[in-house]
C-alpha atoms as a PDB file:
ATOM      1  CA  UNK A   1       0.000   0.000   0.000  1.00  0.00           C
ATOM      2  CA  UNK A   2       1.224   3.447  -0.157  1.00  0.00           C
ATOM      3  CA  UNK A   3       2.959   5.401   2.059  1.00  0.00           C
ATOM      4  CA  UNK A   4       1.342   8.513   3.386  1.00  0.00           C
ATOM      5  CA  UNK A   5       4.872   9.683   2.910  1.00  0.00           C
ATOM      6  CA  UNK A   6       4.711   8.612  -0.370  1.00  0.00           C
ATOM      7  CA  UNK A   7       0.910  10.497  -1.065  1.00  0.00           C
ATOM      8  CA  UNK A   8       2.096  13.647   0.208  1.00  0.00           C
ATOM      9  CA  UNK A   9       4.955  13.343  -2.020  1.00  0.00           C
ATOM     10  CA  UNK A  10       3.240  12.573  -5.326  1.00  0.00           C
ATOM     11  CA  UNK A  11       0.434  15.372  -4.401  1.00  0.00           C
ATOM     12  CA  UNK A  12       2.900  17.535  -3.852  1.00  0.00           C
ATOM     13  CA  UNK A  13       4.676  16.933  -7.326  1.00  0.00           C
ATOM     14  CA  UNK A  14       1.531  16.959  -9.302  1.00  0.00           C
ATOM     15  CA  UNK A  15       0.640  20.231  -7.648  1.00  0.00           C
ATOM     16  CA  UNK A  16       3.841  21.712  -8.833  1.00  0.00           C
ATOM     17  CA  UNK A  17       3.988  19.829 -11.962  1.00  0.00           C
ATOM     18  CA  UNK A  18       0.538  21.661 -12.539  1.00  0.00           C
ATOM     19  CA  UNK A  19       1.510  25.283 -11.383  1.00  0.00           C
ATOM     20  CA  UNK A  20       4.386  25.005 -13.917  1.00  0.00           C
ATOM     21  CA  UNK A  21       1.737  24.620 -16.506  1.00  0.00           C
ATOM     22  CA  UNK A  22      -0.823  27.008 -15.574  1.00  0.00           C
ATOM     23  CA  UNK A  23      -0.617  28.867 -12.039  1.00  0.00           C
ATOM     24  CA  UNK A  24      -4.355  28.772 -12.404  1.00  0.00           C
ATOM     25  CA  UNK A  25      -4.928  25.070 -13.297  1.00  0.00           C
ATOM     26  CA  UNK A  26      -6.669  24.242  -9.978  1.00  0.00           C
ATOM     27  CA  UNK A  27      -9.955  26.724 -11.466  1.00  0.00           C
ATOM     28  CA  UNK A  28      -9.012  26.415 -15.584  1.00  0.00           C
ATOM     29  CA  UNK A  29     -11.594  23.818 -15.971  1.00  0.00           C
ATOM     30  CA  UNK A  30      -8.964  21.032 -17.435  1.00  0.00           C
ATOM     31  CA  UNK A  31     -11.054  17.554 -18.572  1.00  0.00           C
ATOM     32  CA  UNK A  32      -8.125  15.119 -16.119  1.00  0.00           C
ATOM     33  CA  UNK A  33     -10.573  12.658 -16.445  1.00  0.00           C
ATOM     34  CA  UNK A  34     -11.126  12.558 -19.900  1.00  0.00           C
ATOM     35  CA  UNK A  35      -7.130  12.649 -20.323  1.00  0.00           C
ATOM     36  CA  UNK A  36      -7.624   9.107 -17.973  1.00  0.00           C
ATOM     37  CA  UNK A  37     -10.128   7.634 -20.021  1.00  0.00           C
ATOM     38  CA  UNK A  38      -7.911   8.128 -23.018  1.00  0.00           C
ATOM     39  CA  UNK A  39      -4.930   6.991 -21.436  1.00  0.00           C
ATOM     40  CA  UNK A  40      -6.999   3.668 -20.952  1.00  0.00           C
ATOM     41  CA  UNK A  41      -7.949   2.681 -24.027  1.00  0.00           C
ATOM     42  CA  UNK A  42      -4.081   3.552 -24.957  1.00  0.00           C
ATOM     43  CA  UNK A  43      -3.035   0.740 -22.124  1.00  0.00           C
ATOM     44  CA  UNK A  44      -5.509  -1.333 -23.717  1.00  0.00           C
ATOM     45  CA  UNK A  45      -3.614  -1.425 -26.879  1.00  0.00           C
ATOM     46  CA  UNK A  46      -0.353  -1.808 -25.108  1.00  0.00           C
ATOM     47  CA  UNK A  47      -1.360  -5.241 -23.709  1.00  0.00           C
ATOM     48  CA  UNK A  48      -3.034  -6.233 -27.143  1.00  0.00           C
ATOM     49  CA  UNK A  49      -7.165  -7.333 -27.260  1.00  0.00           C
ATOM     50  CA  UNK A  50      -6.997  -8.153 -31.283  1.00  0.00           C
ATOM     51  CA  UNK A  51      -8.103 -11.438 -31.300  1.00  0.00           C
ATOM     52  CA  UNK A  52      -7.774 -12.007 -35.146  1.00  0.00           C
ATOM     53  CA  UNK A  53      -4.019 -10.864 -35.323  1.00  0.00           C
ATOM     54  CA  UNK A  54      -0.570 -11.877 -33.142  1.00  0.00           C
ATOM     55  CA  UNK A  55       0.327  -9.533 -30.703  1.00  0.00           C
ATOM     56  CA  UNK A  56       3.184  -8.613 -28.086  1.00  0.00           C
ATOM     57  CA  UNK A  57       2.190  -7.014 -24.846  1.00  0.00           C
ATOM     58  CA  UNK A  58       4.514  -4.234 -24.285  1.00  0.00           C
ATOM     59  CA  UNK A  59       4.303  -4.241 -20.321  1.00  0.00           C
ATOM     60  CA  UNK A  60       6.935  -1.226 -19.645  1.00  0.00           C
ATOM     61  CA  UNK A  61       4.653   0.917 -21.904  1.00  0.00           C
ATOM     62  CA  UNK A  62       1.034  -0.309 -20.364  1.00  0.00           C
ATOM     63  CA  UNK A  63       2.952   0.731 -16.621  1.00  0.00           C
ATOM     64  CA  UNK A  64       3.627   4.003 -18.176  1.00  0.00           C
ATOM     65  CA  UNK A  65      -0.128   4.735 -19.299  1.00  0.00           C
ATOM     66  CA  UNK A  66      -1.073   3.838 -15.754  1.00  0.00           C
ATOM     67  CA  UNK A  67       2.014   6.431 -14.188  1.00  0.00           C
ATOM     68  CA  UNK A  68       0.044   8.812 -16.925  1.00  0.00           C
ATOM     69  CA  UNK A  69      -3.449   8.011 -15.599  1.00  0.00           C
ATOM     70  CA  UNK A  70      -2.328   8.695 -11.339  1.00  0.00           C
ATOM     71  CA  UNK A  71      -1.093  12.136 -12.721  1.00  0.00           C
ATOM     72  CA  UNK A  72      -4.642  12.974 -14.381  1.00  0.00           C
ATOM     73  CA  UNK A  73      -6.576  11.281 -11.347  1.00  0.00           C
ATOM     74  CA  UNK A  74      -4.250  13.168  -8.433  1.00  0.00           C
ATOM     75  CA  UNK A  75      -4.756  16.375 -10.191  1.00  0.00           C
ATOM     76  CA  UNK A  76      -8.340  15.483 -10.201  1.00  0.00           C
ATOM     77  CA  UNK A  77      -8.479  14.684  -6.374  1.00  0.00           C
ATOM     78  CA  UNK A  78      -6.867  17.804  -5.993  1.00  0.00           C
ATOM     79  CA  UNK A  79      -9.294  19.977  -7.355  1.00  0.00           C
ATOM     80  CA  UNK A  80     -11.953  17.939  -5.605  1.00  0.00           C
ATOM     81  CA  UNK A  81     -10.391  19.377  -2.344  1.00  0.00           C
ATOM     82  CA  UNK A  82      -9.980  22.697  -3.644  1.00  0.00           C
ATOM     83  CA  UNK A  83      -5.891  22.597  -3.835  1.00  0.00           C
ATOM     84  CA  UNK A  84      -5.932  20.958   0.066  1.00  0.00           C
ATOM     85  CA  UNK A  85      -2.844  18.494  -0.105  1.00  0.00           C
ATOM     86  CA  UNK A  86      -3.443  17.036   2.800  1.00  0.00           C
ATOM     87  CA  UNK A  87      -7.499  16.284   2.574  1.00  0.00           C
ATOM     88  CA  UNK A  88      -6.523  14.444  -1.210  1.00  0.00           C
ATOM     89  CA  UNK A  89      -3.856  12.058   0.644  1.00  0.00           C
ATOM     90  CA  UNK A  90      -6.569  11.297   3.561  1.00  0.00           C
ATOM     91  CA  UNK A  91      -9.186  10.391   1.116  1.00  0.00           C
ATOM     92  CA  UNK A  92      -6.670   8.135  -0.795  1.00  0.00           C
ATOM     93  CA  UNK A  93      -5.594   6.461   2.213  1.00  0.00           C
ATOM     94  CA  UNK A  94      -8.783   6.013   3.215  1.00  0.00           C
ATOM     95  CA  UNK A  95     -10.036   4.569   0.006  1.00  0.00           C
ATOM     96  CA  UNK A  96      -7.003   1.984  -0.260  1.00  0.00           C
ATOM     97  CA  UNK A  97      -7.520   0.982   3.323  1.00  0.00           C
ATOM     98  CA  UNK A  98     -10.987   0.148   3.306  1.00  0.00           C
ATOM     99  CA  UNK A  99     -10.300  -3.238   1.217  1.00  0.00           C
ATOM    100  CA  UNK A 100     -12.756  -2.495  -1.127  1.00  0.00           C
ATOM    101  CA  UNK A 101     -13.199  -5.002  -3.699  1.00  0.00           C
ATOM    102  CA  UNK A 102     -15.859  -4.085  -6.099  1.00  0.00           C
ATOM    103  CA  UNK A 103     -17.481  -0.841  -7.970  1.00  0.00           C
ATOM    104  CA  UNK A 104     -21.402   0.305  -9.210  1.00  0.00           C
ATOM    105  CA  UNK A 105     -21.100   0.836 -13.003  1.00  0.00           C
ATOM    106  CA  UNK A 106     -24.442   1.528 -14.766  1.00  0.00           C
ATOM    107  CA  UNK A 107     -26.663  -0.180 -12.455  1.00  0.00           C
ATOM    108  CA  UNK A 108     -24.539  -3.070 -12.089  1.00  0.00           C
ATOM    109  CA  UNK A 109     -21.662  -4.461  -9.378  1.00  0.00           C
ATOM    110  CA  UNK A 110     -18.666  -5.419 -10.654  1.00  0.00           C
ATOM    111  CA  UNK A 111     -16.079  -7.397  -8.428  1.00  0.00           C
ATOM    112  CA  UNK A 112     -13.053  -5.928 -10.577  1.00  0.00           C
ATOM    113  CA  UNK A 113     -10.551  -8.687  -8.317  1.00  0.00           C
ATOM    114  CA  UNK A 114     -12.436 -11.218 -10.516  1.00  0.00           C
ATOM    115  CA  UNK A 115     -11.861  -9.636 -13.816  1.00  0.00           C
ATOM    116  CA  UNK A 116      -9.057  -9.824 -16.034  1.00  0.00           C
ATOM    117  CA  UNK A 117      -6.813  -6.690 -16.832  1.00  0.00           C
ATOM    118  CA  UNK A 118      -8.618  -5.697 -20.015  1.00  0.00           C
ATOM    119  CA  UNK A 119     -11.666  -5.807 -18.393  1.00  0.00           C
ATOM    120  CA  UNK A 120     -10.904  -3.785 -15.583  1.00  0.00           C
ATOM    121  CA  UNK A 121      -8.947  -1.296 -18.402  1.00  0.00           C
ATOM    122  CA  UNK A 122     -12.278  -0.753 -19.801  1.00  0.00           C
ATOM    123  CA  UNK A 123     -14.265  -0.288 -16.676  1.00  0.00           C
ATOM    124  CA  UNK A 124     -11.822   2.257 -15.649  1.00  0.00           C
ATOM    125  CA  UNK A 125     -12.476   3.385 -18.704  1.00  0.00           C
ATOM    126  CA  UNK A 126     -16.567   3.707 -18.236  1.00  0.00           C
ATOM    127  CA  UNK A 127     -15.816   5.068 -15.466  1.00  0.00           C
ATOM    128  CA  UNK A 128     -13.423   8.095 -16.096  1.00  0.00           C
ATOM    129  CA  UNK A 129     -15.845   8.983 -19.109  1.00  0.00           C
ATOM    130  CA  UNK A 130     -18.533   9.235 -16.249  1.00  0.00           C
ATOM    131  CA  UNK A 131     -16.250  11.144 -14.606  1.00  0.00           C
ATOM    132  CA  UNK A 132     -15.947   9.541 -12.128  1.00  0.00           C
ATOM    133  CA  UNK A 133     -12.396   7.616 -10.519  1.00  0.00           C
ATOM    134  CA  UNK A 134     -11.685   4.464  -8.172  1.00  0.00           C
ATOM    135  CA  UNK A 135      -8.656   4.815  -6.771  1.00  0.00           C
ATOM    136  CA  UNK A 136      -8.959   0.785  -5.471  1.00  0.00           C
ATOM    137  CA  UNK A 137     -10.285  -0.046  -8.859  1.00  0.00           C
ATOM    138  CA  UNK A 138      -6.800   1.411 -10.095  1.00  0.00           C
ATOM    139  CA  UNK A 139      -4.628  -0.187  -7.596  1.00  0.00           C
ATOM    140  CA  UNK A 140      -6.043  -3.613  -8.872  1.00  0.00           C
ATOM    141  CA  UNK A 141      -5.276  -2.718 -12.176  1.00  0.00           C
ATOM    142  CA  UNK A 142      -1.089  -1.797 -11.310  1.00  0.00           C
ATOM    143  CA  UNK A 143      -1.129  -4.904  -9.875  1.00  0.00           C
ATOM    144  CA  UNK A 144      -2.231  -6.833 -12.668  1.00  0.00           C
ATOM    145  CA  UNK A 145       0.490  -4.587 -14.336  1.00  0.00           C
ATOM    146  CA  UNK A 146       3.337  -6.464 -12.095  1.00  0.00           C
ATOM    147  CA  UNK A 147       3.631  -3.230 -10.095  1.00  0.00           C
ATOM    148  CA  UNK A 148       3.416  -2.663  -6.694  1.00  0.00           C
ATOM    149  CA  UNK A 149       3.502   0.161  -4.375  1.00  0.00           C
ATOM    150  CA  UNK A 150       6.793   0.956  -4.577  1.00  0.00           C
ATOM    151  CA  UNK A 151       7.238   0.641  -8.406  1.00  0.00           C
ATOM    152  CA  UNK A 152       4.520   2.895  -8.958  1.00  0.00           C
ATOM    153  CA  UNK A 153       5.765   5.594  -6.777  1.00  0.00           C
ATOM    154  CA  UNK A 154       9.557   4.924  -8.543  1.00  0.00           C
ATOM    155  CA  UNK A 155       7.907   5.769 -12.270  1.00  0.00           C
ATOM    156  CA  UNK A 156       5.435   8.370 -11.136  1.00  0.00           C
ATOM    157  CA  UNK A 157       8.553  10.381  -9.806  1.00  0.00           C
ATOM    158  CA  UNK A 158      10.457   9.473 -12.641  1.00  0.00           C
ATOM    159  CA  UNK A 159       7.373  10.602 -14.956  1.00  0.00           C
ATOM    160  CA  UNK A 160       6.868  13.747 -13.081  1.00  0.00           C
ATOM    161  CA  UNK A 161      10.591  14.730 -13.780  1.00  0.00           C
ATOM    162  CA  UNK A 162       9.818  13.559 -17.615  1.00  0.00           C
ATOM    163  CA  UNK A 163       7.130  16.120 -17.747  1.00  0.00           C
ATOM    164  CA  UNK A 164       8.829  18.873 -15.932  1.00  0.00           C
ATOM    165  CA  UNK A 165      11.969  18.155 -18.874  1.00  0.00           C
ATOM    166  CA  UNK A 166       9.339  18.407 -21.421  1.00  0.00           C
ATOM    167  CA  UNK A 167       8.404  21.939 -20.153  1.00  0.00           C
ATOM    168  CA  UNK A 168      11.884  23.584 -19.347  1.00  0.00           C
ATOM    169  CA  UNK A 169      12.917  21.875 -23.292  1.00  0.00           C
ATOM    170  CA  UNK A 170       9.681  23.295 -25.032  1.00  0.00           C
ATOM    171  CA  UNK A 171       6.589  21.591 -24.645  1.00  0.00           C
ATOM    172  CA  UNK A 172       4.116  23.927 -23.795  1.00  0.00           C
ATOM    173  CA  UNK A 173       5.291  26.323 -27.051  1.00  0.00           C
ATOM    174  CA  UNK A 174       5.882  23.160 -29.894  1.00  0.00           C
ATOM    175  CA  UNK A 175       9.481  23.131 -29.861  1.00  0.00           C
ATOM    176  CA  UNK A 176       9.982  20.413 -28.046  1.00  0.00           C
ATOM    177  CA  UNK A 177      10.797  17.001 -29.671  1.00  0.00           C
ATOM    178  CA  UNK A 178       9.155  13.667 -28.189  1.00  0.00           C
ATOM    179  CA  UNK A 179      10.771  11.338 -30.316  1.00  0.00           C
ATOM    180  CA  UNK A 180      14.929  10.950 -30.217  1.00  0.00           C
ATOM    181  CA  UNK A 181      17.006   8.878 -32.355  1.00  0.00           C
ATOM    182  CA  UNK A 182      13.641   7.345 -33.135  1.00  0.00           C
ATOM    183  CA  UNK A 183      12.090   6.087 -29.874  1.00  0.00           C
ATOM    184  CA  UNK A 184       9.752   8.476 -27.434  1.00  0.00           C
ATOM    185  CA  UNK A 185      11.008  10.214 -24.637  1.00  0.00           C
ATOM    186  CA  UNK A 186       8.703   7.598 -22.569  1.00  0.00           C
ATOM    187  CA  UNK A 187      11.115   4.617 -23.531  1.00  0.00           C
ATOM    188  CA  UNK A 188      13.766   6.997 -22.911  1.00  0.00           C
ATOM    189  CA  UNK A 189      12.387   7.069 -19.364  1.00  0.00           C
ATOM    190  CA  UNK A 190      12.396   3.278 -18.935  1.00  0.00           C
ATOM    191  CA  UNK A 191      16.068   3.316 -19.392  1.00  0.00           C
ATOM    192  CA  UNK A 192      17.208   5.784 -17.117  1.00  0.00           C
ATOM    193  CA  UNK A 193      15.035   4.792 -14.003  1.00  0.00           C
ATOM    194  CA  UNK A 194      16.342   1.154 -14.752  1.00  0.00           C
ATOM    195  CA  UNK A 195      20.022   2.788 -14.554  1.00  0.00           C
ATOM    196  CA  UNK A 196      18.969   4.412 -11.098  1.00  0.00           C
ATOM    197  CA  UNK A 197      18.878   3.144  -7.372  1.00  0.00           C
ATOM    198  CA  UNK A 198      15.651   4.616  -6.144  1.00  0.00           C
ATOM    199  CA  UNK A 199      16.850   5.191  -2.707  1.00  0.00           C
ATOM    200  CA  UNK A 200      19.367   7.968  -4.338  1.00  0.00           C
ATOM    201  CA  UNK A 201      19.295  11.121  -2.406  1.00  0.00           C
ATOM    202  CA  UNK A 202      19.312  12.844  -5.451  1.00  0.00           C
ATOM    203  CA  UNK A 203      16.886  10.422  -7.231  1.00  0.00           C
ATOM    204  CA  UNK A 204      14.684  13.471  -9.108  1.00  0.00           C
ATOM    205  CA  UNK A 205      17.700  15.736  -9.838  1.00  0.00           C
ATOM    206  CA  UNK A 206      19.529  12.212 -11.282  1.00  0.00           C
ATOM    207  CA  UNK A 207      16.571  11.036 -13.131  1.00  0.00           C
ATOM    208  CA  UNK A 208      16.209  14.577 -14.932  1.00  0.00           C
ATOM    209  CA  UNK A 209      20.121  14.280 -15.714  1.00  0.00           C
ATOM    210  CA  UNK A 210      20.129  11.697 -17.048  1.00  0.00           C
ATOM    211  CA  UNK A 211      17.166  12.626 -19.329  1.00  0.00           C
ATOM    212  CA  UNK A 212      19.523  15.797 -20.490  1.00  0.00           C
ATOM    213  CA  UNK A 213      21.674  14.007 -21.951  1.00  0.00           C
ATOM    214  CA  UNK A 214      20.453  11.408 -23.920  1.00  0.00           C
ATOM    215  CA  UNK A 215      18.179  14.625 -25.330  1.00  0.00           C
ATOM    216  CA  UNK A 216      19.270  15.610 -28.884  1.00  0.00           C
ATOM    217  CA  UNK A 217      21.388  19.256 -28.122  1.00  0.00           C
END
């Protein structure tokens, strides 16, 4: 389970990663969970669902989508508490301790530790168009992922560095190149938090490093 150390920490990063974008974000009117529901279908098609054609599940990309999908549904907490840190990581820790085991959908129960990863993908899904998020719903689904805990919080920091590279190198304004020596920044990613001990002092500062300078000058 995570940390309350580790709540505070990612609330605190998505906060910031937010201000950087707009100072105003927390009142701009931003559709987070729309950006979720998106980002699910995406790890739908990293795992593969074609029955009629072979395909390869790319696991370190379908853990990414879900690192994509806590930033959208953090920010989204946030706002729910009006910008109050510490109110977001109660209600998360409360949520993840109660056990819970199944969400309503449309009139209907689903037990989502019975279901399969794709199917919980797409009720996540449902449920983000609804707006609405499950923050148990989505722990089930990193752990179908082979993640736990602590890997999440290792590629949600790593992420949040990503995206704060992205903005210092151009993002916002179009300059800013996502793809180098033909593979995304997001595989880029993989490789440097492999290279990296997560108990590093420095872990942000040497993830963002090590970002610079495999980015084209």
């Amino acid at each position: 389970m995570l940390t309350p150390t580790q709540l505070a920490t990612m609330l605190a990063l998505q906060d910031s990663m937010n201000i950087k974008v707009n100072p105003s974000w927390l009142t701009a009117g931003y559709a987070y969970l729309r950006a979720a529901m998106i980002e699910s279908v995406e790890g739908i098609e990293h795992h593969g669902w074609k029955w009629w054609k072979a395909q390869h599940k790319d696991l370190p990309q379908l853990q990414m989508e879900l690192v994509d999908i806590w930033h959208f549904a953090l920010s989204h907490i946030i706002i729910e508490y009006q910008g109050d840190i510490k109110q977001s990581a109660q209600t998360i820790a409360e949520q993840l301790a109660s056990k819970r085991t199944s969400v309503s959908f449309d009139g209907k129960d689903y037990d989502f530790t019975t279901l399969d990863i794709l199917d919980n993908l797409e009720l996540m899904a449902g449920l983000c168009a609804a707006k609405r998020f499950d923050v148990p719903l989505f722990i089930k689904i990193v752990e179908q992922a082979e993640m736990d805990s602590d890997e999440l919080y290792r590629q949600y920091v790593g992420k949040n560095v990503l995206n704060f590279f992205r903005q210092d190198h151009g993002y916002k304004e179009g300059s800013y190149s996502k793809v180098w020596q033909d593979r995304e920044d997001n595989e880029h990613l993989v490789d440097v938090l492999n290279s990296l001990d997560i108990a590093l002092a420095d872990y942000s500062e040497q993830v963002y490093a090590g970002l610079k300078q495999r980015y084209p000058k």
